[in-house]
C-alpha atoms as a PDB file:
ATOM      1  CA  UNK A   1     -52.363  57.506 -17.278  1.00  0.00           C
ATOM      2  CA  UNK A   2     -55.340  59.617 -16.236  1.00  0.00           C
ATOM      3  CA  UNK A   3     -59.145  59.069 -17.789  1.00  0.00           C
ATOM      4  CA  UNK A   4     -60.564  61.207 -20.039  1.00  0.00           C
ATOM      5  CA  UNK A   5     -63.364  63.404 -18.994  1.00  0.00           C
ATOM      6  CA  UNK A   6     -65.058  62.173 -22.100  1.00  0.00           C
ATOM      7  CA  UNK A   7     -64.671  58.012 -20.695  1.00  0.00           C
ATOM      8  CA  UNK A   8     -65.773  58.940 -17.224  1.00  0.00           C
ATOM      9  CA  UNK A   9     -69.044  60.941 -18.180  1.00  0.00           C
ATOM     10  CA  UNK A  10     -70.080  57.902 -20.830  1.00  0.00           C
ATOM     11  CA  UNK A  11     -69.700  55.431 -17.545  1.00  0.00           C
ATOM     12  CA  UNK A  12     -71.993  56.819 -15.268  1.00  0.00           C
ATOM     13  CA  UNK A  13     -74.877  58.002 -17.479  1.00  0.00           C
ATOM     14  CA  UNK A  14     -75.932  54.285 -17.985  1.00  0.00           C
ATOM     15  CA  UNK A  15     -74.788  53.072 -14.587  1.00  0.00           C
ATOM     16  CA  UNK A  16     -78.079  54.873 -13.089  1.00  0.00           C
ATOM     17  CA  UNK A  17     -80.288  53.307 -14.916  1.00  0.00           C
ATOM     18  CA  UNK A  18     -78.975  49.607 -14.979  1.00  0.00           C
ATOM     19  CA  UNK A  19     -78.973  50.817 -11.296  1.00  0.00           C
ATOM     20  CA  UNK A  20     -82.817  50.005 -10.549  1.00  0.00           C
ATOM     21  CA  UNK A  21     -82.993  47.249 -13.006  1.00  0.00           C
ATOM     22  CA  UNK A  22     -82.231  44.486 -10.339  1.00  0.00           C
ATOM     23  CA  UNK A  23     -84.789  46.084  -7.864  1.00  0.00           C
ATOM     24  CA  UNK A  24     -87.460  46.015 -10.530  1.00  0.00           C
ATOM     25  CA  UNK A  25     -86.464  42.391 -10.712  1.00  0.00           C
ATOM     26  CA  UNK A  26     -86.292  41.772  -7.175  1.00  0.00           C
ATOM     27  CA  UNK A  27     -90.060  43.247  -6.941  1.00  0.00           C
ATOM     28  CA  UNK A  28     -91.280  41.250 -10.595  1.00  0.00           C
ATOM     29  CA  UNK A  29     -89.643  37.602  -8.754  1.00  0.00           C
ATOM     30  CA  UNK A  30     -91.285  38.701  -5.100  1.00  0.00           C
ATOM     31  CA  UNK A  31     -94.841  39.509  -6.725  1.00  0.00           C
ATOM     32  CA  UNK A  32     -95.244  36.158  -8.486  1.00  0.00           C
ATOM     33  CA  UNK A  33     -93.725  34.346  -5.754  1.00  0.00           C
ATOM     34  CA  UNK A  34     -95.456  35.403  -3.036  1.00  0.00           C
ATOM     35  CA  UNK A  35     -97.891  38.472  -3.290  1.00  0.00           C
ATOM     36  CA  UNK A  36     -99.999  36.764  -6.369  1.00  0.00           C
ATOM     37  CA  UNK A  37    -100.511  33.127  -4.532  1.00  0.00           C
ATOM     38  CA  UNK A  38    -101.745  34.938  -1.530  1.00  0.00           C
ATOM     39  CA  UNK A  39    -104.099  36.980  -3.172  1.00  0.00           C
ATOM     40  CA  UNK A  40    -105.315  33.577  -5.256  1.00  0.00           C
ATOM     41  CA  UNK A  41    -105.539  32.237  -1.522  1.00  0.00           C
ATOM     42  CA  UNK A  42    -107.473  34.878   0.087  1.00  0.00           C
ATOM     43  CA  UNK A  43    -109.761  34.863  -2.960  1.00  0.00           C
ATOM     44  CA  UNK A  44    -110.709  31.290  -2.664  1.00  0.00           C
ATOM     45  CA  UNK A  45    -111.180  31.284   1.089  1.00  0.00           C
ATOM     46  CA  UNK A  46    -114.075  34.183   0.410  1.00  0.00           C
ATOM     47  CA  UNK A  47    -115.456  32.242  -2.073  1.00  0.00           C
ATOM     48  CA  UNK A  48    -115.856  29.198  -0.040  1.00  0.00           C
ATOM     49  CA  UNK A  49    -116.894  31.018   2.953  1.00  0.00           C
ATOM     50  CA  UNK A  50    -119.706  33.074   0.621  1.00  0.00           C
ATOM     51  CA  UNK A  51    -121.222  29.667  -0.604  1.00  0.00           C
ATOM     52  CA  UNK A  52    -121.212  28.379   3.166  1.00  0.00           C
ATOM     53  CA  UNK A  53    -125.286  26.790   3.535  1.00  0.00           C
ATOM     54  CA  UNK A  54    -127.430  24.951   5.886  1.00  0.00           C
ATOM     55  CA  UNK A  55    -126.111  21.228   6.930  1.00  0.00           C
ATOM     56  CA  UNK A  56    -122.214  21.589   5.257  1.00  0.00           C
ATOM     57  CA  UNK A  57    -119.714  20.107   7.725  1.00  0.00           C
ATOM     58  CA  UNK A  58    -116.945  22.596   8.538  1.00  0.00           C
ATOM     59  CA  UNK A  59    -113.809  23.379  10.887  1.00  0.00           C
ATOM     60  CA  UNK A  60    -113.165  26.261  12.081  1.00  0.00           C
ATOM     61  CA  UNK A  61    -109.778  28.289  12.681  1.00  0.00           C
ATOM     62  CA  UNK A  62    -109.898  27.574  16.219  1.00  0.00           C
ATOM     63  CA  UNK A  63    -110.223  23.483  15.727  1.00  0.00           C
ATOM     64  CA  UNK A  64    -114.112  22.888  16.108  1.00  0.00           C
ATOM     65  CA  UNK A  65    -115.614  21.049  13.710  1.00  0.00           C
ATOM     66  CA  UNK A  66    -119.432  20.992  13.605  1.00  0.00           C
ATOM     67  CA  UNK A  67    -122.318  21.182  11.356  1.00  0.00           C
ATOM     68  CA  UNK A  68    -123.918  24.713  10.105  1.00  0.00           C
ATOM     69  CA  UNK A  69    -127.478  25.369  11.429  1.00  0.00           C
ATOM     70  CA  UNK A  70    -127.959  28.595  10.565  1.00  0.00           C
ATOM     71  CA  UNK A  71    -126.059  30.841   8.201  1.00  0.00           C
ATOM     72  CA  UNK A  72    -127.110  34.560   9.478  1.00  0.00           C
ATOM     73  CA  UNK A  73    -126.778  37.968   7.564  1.00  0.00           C
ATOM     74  CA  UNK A  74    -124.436  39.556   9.410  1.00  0.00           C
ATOM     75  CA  UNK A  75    -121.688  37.468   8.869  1.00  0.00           C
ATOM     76  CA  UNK A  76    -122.524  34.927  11.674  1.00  0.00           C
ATOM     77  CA  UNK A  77    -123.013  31.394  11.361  1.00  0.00           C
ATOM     78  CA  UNK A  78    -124.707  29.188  13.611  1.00  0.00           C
ATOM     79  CA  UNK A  79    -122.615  25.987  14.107  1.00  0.00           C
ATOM     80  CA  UNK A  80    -123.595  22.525  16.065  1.00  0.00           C
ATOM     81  CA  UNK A  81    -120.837  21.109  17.216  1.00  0.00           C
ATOM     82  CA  UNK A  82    -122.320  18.112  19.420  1.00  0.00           C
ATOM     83  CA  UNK A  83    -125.655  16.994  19.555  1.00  0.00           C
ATOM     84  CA  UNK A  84    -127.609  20.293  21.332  1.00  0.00           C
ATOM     85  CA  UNK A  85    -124.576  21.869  21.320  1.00  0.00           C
ATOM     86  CA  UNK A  86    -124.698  25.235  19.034  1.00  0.00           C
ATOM     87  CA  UNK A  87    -122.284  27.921  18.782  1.00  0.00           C
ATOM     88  CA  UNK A  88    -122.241  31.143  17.235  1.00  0.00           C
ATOM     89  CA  UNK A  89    -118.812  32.158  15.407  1.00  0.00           C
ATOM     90  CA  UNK A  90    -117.905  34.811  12.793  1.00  0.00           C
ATOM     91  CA  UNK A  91    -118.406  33.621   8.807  1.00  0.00           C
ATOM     92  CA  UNK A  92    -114.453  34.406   7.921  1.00  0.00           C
ATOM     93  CA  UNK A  93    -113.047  31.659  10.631  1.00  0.00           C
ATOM     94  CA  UNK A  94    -114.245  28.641   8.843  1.00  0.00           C
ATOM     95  CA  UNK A  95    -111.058  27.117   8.023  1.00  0.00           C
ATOM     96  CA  UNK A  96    -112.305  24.591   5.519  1.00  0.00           C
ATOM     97  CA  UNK A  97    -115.471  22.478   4.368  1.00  0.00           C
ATOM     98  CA  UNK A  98    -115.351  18.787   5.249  1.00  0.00           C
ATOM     99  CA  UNK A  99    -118.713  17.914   3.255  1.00  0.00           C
ATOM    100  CA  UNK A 100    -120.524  20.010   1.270  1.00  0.00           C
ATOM    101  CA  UNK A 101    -124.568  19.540   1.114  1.00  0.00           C
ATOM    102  CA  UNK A 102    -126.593  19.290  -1.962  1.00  0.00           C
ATOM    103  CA  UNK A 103    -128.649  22.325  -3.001  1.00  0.00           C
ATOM    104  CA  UNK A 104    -132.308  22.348  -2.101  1.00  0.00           C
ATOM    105  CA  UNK A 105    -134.602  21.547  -4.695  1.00  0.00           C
END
């Protein structure tokens, strides 16, 4: 009728291990679902904004789209959005790059 001390002492041993196995699991599934592709993102978005030049066609996060002028040094870039029109904005808001120039010869 009762359980052996010798049964009950067997059963929780391995229960606290097998325990954290479906948190380790949880973590593995959460890292390659979401963590990893954001990373890839984030990576790509600094290389595109690193090879930014003179003359590519961009859009930034806030919507304008314009032409670069001038890339500065301190992680400005000089954008012409209309003809005269030029407006300074921070390197890491260009959203994407509409037309890429050729390199200078």
């Amino acid at each position: 009728m009762f359980v052996s001390p010798a049964y009950a002492q067997a059963a929780g041993g391995a229960s606290g291990i097998t325990s954290f196995i479906p948190l380790i699991l949880i973590f593995a599934i959460m890292y390659f679902l979401m963590i990893r592709p954001q990373q890839k993102k984030v990576k790509q978005h600094r290389a595109m904004v690193e090879a930014l030049r003179k003359g590519d066609r961009v859009v930034t996060a806030g919507g304008l789209m314009g032409k670069v002028t001038k890339v500065g040094s301190d992680n400005e870039v000089e954008v012409e959005i209309a003809t005269g029109v030029k407006v300074k904005v921070v390197q890491h808001t260009i959203q994407t790059v509409i037309n890429k120039t050729d390199p200078a010869k």
